[in-house]
PDB file of N, CA and C in Angstrom:
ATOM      1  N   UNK A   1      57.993 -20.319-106.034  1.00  0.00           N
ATOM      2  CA  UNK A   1      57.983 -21.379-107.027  1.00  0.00           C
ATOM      3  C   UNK A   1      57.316 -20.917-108.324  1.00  0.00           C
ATOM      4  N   UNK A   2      55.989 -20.064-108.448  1.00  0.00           N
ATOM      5  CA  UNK A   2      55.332 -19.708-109.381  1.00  0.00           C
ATOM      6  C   UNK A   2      56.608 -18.839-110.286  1.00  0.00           C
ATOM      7  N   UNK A   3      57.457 -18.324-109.653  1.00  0.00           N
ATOM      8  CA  UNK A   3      57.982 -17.621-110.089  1.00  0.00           C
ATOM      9  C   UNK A   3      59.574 -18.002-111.353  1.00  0.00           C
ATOM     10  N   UNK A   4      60.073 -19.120-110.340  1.00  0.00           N
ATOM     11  CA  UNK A   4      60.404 -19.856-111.186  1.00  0.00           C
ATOM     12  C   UNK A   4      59.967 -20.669-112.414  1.00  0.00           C
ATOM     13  N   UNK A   5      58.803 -21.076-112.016  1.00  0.00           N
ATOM     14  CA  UNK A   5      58.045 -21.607-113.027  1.00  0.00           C
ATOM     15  C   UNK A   5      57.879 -20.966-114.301  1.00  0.00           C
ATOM     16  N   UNK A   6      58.057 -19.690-114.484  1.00  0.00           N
ATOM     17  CA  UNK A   6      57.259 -17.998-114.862  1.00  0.00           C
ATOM     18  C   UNK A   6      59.052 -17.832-115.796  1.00  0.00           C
ATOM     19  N   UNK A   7      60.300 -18.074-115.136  1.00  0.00           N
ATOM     20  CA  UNK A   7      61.211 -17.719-115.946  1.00  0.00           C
ATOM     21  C   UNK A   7      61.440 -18.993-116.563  1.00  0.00           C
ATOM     22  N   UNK A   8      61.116 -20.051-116.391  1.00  0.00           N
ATOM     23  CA  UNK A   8      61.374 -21.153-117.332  1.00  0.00           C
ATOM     24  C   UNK A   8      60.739 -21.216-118.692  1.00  0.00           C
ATOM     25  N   UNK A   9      59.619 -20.801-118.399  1.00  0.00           N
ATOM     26  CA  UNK A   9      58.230 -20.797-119.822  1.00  0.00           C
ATOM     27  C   UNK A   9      58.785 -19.587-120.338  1.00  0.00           C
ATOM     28  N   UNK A  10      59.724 -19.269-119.978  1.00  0.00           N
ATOM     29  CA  UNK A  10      60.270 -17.545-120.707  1.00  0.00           C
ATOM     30  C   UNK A  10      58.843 -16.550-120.373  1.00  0.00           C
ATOM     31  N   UNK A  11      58.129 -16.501-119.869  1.00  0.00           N
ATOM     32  CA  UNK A  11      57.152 -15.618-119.280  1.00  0.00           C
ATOM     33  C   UNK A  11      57.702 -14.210-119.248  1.00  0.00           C
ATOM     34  N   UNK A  12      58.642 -13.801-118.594  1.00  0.00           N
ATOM     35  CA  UNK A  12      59.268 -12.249-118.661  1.00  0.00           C
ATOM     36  C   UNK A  12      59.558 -11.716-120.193  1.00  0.00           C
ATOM     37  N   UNK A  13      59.914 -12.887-120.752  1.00  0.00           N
ATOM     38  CA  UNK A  13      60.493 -12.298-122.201  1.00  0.00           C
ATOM     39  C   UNK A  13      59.317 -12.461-123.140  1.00  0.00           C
ATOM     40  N   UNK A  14      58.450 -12.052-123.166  1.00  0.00           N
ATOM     41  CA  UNK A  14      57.374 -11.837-123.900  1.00  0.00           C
ATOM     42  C   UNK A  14      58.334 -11.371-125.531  1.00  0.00           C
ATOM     43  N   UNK A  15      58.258 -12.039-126.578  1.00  0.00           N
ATOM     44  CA  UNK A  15      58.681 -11.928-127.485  1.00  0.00           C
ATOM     45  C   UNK A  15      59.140 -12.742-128.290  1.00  0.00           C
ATOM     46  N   UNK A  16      58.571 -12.819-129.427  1.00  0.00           N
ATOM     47  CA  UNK A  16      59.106 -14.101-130.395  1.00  0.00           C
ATOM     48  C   UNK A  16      60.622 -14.129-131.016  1.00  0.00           C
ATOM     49  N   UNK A  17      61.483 -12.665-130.324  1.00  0.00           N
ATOM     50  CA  UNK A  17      62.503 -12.382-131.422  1.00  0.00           C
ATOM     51  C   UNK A  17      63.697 -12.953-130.153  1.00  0.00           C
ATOM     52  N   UNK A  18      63.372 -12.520-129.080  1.00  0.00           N
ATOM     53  CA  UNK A  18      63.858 -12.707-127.733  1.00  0.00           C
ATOM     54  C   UNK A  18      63.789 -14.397-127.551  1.00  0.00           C
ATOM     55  N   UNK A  19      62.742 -14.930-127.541  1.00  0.00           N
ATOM     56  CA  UNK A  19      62.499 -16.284-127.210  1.00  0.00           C
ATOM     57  C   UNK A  19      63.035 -17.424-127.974  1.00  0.00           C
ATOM     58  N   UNK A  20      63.201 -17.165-129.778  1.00  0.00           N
ATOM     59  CA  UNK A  20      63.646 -17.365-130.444  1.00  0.00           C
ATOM     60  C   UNK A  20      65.263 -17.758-130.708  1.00  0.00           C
ATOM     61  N   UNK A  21      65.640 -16.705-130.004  1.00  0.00           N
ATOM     62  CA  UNK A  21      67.109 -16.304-129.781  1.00  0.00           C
ATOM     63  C   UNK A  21      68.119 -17.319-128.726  1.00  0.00           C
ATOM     64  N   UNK A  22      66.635 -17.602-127.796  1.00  0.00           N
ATOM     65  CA  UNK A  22      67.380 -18.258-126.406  1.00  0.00           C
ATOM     66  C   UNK A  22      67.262 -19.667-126.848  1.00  0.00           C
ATOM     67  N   UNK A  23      65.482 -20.058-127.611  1.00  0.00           N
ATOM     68  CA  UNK A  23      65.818 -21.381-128.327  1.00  0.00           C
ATOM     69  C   UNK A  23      67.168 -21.996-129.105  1.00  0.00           C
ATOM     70  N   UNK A  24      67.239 -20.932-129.821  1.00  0.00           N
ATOM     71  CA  UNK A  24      68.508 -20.586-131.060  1.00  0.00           C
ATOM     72  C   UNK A  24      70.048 -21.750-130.335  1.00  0.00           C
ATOM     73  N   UNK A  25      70.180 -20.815-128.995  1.00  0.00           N
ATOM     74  CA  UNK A  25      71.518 -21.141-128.226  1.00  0.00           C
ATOM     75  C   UNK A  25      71.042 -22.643-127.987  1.00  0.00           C
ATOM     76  N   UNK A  26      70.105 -22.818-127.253  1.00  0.00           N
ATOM     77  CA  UNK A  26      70.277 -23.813-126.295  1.00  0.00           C
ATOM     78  C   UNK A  26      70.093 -25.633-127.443  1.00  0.00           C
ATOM     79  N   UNK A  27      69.228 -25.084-128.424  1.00  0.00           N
ATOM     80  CA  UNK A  27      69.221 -26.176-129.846  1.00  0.00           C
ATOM     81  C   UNK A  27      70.677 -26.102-129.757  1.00  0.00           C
ATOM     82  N   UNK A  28      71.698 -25.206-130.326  1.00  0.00           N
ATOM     83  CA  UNK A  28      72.608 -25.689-130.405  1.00  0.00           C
ATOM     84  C   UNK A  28      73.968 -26.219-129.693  1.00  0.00           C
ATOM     85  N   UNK A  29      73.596 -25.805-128.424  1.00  0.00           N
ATOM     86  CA  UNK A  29      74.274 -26.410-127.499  1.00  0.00           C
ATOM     87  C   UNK A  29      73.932 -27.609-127.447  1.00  0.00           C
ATOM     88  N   UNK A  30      72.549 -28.077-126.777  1.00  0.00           N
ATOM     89  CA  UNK A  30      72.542 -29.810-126.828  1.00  0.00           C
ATOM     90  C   UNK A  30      73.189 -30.389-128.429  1.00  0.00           C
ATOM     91  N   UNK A  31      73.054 -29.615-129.221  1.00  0.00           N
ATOM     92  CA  UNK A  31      73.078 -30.928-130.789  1.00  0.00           C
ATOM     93  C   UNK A  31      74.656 -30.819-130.474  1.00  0.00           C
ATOM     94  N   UNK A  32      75.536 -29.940-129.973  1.00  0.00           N
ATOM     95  CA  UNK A  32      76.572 -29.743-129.857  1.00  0.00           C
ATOM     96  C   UNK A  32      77.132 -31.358-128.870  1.00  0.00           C
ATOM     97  N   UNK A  33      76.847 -30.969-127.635  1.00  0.00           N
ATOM     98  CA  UNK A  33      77.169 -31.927-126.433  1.00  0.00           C
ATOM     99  C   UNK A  33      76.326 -33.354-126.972  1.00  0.00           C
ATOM    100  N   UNK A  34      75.694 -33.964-128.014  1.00  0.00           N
ATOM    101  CA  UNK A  34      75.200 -34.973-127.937  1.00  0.00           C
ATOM    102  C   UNK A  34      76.165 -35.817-129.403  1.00  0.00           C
ATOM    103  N   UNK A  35      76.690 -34.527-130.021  1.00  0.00           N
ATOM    104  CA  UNK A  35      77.708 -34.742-130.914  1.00  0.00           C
ATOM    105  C   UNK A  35      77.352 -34.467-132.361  1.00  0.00           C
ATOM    106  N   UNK A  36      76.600 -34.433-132.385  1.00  0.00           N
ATOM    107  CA  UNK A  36      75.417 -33.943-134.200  1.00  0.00           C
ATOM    108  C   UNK A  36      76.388 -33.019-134.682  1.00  0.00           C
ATOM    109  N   UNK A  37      76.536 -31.942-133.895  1.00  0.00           N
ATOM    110  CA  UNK A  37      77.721 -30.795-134.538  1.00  0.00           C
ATOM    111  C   UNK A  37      79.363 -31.088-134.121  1.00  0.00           C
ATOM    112  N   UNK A  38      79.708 -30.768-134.647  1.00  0.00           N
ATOM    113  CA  UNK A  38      81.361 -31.171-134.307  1.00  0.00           C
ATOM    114  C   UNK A  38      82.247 -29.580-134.191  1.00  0.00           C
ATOM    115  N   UNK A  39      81.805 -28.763-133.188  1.00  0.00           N
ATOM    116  CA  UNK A  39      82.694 -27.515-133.223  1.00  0.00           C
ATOM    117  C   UNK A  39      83.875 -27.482-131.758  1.00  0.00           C
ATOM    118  N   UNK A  40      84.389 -27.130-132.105  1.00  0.00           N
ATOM    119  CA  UNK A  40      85.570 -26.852-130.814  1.00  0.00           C
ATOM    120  C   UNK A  40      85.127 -26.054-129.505  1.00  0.00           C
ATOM    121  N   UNK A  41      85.676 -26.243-128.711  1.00  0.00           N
ATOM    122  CA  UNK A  41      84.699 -25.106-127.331  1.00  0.00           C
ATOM    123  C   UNK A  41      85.035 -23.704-127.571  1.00  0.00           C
ATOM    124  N   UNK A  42      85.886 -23.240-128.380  1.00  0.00           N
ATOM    125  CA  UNK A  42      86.020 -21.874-129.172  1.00  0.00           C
ATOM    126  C   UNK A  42      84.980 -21.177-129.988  1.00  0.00           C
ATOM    127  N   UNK A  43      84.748 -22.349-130.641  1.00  0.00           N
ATOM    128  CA  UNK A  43      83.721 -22.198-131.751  1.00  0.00           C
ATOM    129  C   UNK A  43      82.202 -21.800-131.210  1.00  0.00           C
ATOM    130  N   UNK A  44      82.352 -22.644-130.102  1.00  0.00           N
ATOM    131  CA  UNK A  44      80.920 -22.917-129.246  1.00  0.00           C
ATOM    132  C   UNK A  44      80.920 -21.402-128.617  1.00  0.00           C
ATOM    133  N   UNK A  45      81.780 -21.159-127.949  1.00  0.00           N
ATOM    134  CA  UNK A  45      82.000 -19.669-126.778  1.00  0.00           C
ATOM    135  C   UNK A  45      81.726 -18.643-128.033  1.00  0.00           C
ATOM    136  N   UNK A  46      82.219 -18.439-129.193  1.00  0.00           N
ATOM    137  CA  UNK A  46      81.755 -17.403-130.222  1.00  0.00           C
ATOM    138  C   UNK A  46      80.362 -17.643-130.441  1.00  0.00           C
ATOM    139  N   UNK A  47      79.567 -18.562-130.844  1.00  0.00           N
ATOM    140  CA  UNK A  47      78.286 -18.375-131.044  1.00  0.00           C
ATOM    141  C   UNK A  47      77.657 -18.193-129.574  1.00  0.00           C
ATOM    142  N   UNK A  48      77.688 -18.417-129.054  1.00  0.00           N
ATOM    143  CA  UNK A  48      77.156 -18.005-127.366  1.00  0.00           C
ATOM    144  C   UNK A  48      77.012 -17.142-127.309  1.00  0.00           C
ATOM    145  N   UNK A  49      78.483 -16.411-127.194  1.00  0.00           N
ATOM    146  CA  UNK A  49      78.804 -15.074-127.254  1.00  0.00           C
ATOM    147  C   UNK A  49      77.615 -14.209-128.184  1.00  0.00           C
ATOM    148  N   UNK A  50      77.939 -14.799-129.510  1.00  0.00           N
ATOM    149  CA  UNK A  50      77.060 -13.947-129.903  1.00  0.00           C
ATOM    150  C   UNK A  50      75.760 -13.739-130.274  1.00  0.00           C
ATOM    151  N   UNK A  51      75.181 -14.844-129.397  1.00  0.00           N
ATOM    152  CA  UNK A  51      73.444 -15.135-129.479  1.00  0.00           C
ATOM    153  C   UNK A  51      73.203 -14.030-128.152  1.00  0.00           C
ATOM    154  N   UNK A  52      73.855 -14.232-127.362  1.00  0.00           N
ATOM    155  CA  UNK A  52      73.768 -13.360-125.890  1.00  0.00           C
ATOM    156  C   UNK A  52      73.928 -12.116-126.218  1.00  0.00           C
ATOM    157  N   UNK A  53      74.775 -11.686-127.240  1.00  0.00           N
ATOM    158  CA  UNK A  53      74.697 -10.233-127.537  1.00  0.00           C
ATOM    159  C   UNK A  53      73.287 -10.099-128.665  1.00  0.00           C
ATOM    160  N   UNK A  54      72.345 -10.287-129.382  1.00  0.00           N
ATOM    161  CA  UNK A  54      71.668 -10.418-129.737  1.00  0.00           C
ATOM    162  C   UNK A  54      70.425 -10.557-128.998  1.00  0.00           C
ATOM    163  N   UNK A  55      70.338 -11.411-128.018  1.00  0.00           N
ATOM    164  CA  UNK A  55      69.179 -11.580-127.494  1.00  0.00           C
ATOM    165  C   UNK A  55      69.475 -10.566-126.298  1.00  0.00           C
ATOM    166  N   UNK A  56      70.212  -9.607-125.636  1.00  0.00           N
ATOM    167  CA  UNK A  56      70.535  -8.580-124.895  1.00  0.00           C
ATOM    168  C   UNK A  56      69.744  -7.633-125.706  1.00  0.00           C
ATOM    169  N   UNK A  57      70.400  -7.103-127.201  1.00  0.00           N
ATOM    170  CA  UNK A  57      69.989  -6.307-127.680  1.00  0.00           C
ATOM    171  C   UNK A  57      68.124  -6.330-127.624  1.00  0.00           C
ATOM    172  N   UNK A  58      67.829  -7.409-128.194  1.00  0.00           N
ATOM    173  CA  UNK A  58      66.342  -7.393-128.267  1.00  0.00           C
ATOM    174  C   UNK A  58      65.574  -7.294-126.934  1.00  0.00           C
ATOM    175  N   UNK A  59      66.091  -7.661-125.667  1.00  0.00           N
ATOM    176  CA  UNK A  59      65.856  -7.354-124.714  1.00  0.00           C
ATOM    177  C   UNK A  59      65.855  -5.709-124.084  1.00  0.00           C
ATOM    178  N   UNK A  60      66.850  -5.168-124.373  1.00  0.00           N
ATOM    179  CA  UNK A  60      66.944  -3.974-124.045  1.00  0.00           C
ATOM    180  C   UNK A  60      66.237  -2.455-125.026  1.00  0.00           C
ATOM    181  N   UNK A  61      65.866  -3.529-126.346  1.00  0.00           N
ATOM    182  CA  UNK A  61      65.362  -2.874-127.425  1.00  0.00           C
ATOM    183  C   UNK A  61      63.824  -3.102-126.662  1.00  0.00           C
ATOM    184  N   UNK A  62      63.327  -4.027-126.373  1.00  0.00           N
ATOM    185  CA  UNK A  62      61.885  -4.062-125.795  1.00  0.00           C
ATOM    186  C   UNK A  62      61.475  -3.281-124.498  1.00  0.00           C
ATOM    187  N   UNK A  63      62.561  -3.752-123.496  1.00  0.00           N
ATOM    188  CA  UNK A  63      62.785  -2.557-122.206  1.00  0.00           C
ATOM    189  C   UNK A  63      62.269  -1.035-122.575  1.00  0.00           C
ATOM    190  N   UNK A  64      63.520  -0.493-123.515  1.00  0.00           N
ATOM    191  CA  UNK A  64      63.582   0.918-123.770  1.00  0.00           C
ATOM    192  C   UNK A  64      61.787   0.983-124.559  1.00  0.00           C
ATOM    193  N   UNK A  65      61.700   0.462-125.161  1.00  0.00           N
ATOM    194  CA  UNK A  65      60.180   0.873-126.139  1.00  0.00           C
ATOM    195  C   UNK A  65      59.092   0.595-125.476  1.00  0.00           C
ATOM    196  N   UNK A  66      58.845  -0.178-124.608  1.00  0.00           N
ATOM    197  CA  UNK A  66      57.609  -0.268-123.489  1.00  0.00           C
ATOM    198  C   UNK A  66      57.621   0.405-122.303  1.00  0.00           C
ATOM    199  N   UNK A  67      56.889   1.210-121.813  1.00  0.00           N
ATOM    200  CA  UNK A  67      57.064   2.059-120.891  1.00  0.00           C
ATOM    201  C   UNK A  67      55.461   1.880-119.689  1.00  0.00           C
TER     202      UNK A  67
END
């Protein structure tokens, strides 16, 4: 359970650029599904898409540089 607890608080992703990123998506998914934004599920799957490639990068950019 601690552990779950531990990936919810973003605990593994130690990083404001990383944490930022995942805020980024998920703000705009709810404003999306509550209706505030008006984009198509195309529209939606491209920014996904490319917050996930972004927050990968910064992930794997932190991986590789901490040892």
């Amino acid at each position: 359970m601690n552990q779950f607890l531990s990936i919810l608080k973003l605990e593994p992703l130690k990083g404001s650029r990383t944490q930022f990123t995942i805020l980024a998506g998920l703000v705009i998914n709810i404003l999306v599904q509550i209706g505030f934004i008006h984009w198509t599920p195309d529209q939606v799957k491209t920014v996904n898409d490319f917050l996930t490639l972004i927050a990968g990068y910064f992930l794997a950019e932190k991986l590789t540089v901490s040892k």
